[in-house]
C-alpha atoms as a PDB file:
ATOM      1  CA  UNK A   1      41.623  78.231  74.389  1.00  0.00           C
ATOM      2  CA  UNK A   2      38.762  80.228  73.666  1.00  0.00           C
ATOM      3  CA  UNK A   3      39.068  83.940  72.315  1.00  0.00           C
ATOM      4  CA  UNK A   4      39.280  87.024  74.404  1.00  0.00           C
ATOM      5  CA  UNK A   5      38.657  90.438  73.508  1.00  0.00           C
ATOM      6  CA  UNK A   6      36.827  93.615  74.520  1.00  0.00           C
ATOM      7  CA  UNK A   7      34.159  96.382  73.482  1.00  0.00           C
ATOM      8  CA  UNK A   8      36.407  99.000  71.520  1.00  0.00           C
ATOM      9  CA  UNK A   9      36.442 102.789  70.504  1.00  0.00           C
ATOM     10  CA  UNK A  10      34.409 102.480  66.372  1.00  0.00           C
ATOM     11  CA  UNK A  11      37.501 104.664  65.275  1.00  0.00           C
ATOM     12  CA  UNK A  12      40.541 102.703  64.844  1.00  0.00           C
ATOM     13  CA  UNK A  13      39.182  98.755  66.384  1.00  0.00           C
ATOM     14  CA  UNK A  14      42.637  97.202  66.014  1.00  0.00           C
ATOM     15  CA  UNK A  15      44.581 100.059  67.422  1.00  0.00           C
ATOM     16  CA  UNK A  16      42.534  99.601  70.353  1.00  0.00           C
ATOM     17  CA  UNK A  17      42.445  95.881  70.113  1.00  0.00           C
ATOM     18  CA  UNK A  18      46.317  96.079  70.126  1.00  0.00           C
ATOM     19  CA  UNK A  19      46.769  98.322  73.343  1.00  0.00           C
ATOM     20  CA  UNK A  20      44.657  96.168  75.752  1.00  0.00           C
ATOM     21  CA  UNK A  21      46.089  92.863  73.742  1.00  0.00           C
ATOM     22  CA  UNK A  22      42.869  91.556  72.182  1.00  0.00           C
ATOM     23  CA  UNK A  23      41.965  88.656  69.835  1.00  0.00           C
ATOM     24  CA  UNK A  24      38.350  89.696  69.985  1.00  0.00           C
ATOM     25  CA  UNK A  25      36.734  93.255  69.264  1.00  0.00           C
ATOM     26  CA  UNK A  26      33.230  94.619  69.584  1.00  0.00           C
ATOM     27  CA  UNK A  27      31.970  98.181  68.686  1.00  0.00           C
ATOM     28  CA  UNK A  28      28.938 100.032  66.997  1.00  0.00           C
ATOM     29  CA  UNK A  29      28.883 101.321  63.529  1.00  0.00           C
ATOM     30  CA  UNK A  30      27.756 104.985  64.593  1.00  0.00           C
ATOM     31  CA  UNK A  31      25.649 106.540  67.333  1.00  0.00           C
ATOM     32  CA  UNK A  32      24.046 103.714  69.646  1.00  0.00           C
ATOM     33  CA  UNK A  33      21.680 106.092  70.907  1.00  0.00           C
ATOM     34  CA  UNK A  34      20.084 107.014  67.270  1.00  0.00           C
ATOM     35  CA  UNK A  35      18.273 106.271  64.102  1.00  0.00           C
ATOM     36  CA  UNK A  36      20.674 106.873  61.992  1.00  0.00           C
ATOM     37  CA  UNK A  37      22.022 104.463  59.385  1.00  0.00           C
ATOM     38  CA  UNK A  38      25.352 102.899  60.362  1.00  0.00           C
ATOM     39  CA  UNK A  39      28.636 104.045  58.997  1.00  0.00           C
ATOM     40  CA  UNK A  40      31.458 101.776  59.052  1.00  0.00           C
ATOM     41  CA  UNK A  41      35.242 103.325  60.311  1.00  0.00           C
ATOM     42  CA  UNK A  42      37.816 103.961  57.734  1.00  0.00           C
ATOM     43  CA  UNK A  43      39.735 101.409  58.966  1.00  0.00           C
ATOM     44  CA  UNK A  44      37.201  98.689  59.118  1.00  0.00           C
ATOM     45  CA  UNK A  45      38.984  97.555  55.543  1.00  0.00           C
ATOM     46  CA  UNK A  46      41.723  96.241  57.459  1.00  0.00           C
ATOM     47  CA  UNK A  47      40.154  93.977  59.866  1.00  0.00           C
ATOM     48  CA  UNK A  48      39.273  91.151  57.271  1.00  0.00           C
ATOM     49  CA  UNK A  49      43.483  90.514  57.350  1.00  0.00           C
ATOM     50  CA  UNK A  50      44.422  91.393  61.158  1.00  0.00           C
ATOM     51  CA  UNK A  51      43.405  88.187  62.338  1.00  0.00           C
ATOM     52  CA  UNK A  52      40.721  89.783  64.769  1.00  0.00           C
ATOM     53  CA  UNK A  53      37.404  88.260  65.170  1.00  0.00           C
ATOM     54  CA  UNK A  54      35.123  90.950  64.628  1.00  0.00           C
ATOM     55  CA  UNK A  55      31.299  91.451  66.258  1.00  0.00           C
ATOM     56  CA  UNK A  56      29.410  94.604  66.061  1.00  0.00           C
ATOM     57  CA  UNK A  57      26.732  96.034  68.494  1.00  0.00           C
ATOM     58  CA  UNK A  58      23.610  97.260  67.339  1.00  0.00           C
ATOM     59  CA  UNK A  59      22.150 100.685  68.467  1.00  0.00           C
ATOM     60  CA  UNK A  60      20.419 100.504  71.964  1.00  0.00           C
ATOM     61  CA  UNK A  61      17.459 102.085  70.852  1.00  0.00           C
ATOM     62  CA  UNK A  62      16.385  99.116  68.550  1.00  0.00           C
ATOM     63  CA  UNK A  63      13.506  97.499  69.914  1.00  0.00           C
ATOM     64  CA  UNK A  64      11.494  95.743  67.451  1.00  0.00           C
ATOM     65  CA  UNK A  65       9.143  94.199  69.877  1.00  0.00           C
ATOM     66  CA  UNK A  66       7.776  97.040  70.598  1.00  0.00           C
ATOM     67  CA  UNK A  67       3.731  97.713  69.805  1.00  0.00           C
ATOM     68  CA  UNK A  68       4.734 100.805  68.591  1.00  0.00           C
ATOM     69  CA  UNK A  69       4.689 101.632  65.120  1.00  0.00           C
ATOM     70  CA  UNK A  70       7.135 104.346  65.501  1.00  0.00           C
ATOM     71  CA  UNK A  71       9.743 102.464  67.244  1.00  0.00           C
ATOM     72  CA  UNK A  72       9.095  99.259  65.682  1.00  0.00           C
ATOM     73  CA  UNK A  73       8.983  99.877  61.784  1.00  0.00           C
ATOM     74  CA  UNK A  74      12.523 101.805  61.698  1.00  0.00           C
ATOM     75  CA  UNK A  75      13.523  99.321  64.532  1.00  0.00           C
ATOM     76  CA  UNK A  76      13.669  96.706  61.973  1.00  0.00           C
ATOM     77  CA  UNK A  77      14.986  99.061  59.145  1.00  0.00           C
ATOM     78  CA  UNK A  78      17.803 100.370  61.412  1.00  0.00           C
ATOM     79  CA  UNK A  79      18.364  96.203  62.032  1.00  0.00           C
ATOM     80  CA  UNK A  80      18.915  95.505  58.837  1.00  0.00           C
ATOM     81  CA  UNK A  81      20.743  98.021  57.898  1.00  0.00           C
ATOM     82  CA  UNK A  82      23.225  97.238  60.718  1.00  0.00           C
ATOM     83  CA  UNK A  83      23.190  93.548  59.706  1.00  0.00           C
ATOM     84  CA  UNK A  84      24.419  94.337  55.955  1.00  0.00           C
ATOM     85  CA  UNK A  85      27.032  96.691  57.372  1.00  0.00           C
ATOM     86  CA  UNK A  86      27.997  94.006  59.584  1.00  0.00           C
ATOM     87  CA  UNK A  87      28.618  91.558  57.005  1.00  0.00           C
ATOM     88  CA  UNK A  88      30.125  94.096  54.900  1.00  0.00           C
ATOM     89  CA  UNK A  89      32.975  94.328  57.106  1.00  0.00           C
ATOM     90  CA  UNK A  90      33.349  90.790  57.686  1.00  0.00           C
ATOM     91  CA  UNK A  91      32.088  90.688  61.655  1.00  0.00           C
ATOM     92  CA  UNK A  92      31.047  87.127  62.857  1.00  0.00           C
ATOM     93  CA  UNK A  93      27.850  88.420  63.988  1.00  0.00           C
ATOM     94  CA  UNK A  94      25.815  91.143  65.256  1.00  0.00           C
ATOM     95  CA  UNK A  95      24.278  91.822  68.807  1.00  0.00           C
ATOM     96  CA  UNK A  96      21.074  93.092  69.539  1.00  0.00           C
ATOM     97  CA  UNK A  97      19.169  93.308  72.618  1.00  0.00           C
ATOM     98  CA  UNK A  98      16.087  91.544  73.157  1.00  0.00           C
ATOM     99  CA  UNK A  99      13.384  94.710  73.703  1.00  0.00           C
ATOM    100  CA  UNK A 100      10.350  95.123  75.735  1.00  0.00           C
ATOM    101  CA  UNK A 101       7.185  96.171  75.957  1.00  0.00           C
ATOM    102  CA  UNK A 102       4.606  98.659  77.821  1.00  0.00           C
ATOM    103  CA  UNK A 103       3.710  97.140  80.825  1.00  0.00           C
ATOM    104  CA  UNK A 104       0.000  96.857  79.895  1.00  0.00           C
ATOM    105  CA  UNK A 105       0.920  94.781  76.739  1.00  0.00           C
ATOM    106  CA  UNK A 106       0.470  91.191  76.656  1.00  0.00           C
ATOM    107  CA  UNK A 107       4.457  89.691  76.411  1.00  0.00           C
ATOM    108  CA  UNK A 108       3.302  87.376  73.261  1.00  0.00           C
ATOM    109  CA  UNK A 109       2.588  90.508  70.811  1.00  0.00           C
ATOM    110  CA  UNK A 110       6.593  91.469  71.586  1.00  0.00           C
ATOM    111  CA  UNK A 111       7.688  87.742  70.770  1.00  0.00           C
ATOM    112  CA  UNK A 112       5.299  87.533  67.538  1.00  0.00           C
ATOM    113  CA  UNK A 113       6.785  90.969  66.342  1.00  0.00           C
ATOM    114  CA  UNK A 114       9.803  89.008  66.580  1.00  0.00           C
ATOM    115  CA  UNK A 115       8.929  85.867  64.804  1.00  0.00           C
ATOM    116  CA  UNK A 116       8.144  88.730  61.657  1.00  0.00           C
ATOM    117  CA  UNK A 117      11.652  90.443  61.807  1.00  0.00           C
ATOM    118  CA  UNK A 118      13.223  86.685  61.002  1.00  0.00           C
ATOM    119  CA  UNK A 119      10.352  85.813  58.363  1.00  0.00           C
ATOM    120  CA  UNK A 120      11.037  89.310  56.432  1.00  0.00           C
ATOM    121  CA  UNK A 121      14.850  89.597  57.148  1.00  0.00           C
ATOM    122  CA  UNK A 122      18.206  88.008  54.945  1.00  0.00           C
ATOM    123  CA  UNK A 123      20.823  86.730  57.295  1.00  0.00           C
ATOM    124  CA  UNK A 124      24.245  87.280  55.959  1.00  0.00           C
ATOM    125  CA  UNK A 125      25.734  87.312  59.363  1.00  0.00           C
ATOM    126  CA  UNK A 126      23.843  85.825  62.823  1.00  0.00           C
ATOM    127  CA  UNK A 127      22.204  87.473  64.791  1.00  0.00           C
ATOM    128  CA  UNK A 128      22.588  87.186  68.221  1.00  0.00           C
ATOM    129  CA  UNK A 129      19.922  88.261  70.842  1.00  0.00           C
ATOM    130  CA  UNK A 130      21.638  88.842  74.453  1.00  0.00           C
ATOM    131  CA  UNK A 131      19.836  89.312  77.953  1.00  0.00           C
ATOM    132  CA  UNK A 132      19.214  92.192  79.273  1.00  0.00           C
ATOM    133  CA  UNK A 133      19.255  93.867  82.542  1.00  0.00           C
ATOM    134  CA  UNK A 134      16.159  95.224  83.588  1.00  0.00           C
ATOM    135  CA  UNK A 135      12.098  95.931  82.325  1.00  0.00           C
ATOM    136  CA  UNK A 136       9.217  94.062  83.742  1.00  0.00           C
ATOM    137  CA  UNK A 137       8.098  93.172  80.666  1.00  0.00           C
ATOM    138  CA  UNK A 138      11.397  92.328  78.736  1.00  0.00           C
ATOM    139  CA  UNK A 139      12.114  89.978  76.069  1.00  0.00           C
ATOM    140  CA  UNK A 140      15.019  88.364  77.576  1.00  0.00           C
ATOM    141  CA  UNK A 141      15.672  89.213  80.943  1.00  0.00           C
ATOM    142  CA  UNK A 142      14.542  86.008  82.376  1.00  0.00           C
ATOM    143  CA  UNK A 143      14.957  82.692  81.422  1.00  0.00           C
ATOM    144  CA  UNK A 144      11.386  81.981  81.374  1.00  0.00           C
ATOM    145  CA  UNK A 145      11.338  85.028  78.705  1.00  0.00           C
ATOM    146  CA  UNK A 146      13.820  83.727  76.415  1.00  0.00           C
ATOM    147  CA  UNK A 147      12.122  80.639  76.541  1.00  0.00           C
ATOM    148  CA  UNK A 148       9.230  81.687  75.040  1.00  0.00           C
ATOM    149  CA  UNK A 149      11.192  83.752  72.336  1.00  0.00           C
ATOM    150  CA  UNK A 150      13.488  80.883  71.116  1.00  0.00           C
ATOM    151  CA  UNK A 151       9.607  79.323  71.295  1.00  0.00           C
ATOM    152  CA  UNK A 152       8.081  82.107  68.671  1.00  0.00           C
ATOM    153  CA  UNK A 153      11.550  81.675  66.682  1.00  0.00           C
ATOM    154  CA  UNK A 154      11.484  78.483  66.165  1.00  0.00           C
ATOM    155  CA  UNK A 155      12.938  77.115  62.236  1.00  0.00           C
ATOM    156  CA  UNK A 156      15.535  80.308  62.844  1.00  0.00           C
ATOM    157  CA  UNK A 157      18.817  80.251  62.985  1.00  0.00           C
ATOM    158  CA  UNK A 158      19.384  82.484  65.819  1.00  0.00           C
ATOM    159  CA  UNK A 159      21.653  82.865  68.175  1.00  0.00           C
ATOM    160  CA  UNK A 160      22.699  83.513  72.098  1.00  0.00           C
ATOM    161  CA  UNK A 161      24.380  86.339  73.542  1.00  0.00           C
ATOM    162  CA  UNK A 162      25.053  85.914  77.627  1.00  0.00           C
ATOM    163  CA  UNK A 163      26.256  88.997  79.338  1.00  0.00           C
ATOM    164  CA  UNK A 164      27.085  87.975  82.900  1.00  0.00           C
ATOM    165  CA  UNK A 165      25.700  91.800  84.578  1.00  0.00           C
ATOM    166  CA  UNK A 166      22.755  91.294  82.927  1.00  0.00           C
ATOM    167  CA  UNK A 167      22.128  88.326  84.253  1.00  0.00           C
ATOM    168  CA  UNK A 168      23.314  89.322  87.893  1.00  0.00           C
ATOM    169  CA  UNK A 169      21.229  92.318  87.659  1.00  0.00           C
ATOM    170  CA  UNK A 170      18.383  90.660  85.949  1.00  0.00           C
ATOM    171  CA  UNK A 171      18.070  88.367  89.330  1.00  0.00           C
ATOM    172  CA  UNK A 172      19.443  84.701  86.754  1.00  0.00           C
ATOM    173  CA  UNK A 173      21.741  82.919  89.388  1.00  0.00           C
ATOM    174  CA  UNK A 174      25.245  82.421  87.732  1.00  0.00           C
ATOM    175  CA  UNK A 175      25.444  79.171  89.175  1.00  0.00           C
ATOM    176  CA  UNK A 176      24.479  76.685  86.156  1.00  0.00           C
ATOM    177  CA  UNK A 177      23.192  79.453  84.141  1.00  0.00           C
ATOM    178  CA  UNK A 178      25.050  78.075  81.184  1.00  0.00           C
ATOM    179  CA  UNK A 179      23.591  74.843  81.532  1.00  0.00           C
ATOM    180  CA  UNK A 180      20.082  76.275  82.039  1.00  0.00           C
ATOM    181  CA  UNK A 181      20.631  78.630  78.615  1.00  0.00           C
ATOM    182  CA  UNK A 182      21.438  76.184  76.422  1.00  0.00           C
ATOM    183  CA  UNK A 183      18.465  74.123  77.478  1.00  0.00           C
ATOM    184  CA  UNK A 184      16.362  76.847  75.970  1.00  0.00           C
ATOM    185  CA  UNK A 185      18.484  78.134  73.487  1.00  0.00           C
ATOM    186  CA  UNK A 186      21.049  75.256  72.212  1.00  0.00           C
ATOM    187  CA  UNK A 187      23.702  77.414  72.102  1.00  0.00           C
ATOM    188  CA  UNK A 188      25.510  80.686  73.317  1.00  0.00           C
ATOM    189  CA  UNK A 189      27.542  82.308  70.598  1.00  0.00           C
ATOM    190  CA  UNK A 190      29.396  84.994  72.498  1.00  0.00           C
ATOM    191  CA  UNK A 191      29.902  85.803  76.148  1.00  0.00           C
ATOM    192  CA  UNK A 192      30.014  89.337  77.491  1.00  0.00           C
ATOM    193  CA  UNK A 193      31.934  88.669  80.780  1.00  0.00           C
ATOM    194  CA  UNK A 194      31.294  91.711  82.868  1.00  0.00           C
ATOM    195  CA  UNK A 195      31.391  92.582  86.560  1.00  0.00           C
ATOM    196  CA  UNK A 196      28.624  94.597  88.307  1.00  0.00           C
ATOM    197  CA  UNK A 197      27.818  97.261  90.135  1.00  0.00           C
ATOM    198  CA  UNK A 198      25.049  96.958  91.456  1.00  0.00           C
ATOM    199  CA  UNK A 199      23.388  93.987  93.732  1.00  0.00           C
ATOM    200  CA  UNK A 200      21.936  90.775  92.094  1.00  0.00           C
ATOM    201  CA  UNK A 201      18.214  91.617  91.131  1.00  0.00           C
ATOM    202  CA  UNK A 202      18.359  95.317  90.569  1.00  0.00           C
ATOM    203  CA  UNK A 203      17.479  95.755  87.094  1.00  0.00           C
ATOM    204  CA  UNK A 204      20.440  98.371  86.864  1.00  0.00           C
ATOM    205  CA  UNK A 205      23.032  97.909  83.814  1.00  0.00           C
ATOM    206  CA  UNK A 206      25.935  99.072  85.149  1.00  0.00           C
ATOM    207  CA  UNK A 207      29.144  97.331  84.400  1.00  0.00           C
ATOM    208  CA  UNK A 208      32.456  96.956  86.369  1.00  0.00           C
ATOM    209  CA  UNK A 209      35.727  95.721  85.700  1.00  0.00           C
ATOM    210  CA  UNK A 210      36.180  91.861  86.992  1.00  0.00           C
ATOM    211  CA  UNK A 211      36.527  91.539  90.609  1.00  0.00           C
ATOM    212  CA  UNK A 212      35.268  95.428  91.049  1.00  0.00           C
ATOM    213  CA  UNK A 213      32.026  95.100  91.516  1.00  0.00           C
ATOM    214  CA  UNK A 214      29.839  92.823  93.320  1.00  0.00           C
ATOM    215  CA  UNK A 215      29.794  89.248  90.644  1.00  0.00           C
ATOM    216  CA  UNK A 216      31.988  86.913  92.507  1.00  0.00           C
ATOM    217  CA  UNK A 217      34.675  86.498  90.148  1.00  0.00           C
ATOM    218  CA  UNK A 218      34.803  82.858  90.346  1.00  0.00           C
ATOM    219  CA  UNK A 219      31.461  82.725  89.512  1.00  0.00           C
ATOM    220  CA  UNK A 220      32.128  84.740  86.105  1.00  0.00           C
ATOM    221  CA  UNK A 221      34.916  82.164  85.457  1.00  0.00           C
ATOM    222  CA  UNK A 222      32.702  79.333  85.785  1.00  0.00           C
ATOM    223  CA  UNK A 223      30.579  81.023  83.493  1.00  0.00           C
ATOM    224  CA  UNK A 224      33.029  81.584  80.814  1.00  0.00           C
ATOM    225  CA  UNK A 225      34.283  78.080  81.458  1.00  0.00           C
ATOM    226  CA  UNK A 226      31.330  76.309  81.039  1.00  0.00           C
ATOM    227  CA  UNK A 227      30.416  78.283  77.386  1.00  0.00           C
ATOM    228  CA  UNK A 228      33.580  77.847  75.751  1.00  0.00           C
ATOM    229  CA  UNK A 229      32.454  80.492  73.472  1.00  0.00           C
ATOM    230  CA  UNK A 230      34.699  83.991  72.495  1.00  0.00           C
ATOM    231  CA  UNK A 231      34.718  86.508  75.022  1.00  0.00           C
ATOM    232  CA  UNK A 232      34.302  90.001  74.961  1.00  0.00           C
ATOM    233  CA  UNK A 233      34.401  92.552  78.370  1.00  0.00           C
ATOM    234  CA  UNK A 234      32.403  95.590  78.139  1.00  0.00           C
ATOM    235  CA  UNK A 235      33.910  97.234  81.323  1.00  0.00           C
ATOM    236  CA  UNK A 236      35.602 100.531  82.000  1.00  0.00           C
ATOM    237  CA  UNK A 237      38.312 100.884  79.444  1.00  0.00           C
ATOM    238  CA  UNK A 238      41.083 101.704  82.058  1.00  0.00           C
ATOM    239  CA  UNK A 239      40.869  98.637  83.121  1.00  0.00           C
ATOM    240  CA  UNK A 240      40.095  96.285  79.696  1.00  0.00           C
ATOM    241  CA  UNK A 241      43.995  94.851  79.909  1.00  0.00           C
ATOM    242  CA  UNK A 242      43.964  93.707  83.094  1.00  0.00           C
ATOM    243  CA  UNK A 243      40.494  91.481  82.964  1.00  0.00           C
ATOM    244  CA  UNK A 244      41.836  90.504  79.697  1.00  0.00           C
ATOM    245  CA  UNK A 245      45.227  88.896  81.571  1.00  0.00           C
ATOM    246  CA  UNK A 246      42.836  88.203  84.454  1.00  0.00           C
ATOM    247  CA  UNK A 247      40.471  85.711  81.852  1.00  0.00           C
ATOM    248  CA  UNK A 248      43.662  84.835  80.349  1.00  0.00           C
ATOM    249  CA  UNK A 249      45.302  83.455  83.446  1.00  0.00           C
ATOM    250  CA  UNK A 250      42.283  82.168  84.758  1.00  0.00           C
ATOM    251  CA  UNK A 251      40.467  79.974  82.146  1.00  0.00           C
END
């Protein structure tokens, strides 16, 4: 049985992890909206023994495909800080979202600034690059996207993280996506299985617990099924427990 766990408060990750009955947490290391240099919870110490698997979520604002020098250059220093205070408290990997560019800018400057993050960065952890919602001239909302990145990060050992919204929302049909991922990528290293709430193609990131929103949730099943990699939702907290169960019973 694969894992199954959920996006948690940065405060107190297995206190939260306990009350919705997780094997799996995710949560950022500060402000995801900010520059600022992670900080890692008090009790982060105690993860290493809970028997948790533990991923972290870098800041939103990261973007280090960007043609501008002043998102950019502390892009990749706010990266790599998060990376070493990833590994620092033992996580299994850190997620990052793929970025985007003007809409004037030619897509291969955004997957070359890429290529130069992996040539100039340590690994102690994976990173793993997920899909993302919306932007015309994303990095990895479309498959034919990603393709070309995994294509300018070739000889890297990077990995895959699917979030089934962004897919929905990014206009990627559910049905096979797995299948068609891997093809590009070889892998997928972490699923984020959430509902959504708005229609298939609308660029909106807007999550919803499973089965309250408008993802079939067969469809997310079959998803989750087909990866057989740990799962985390990133859905409305009220309702984390229950689409916990609801992957529990289902898969």
């Amino acid at each position: 049985m694969v894992r199954i766990g959920a996006h948690v408060d940065q405060e107190d990750p297995a206190a939260a992890a306990a009350a919705v009955d997780a094997e799996v947490v995710q949560f950022f290391l500060g402000d995801p909206q900010s520059y600022k240099a992670p900080q890692a919870p008090e009790k982060a110490a105690g993860l290493a023994g809970s028997g948790l698997d533990v991923y972290v979520h870098a800041p939103y604002v990261i973007n280090v495909a960007s043609r501008n020098n002043r998102i950019r250059i502390p892009s990749r220093k706010l990266l790599t800080q998060h990376l070493q205070a990833a590994a620092d408290i033992g996580a299994k990997g850190l997620i990052v979202h793929g970025g985007h560019l003007n809409k004037s800018d030619d897509p291969q400057d955004g997957f070359d600034n890429w290529r130069k993050v992996f040539e100039r960065m340590d690994c102690p952890i994976p990173v793993l690059i997920e899909n993302t919602a919306g932007g015309d001239n994303a990095m990895a909302r479309k498959l034919d996207r990603i393709a070309r990145l995994w294509e300018a990060l070739d000889g890297f050992d990077v990995g895959f993280c699917l979030d089934t919204c962004h897919a929905h929302a990014g206009g990627e049909e559910l049905l096979g996506l797995v299948e068609r991922v891997k093809a590009i990528t070889g892998r997928i290293d972490l699923i984020h299985c959430n509902d959504s709430r708005d229609a298939f193609g609308s660029g909106a990131d807007r999550h919803a617990n499973l089965g309250a929103g408008r993802i079939d949730p067969e469809a997310l099943l079959a998803v989750c099924r087909a990866a057989g990699a740990p799962i985390v939702v990133e859905t409305p907290g009220a309702g984390q427990a229950e689409d916990i169960a609801f992957l529990r019973k289902n898969l």
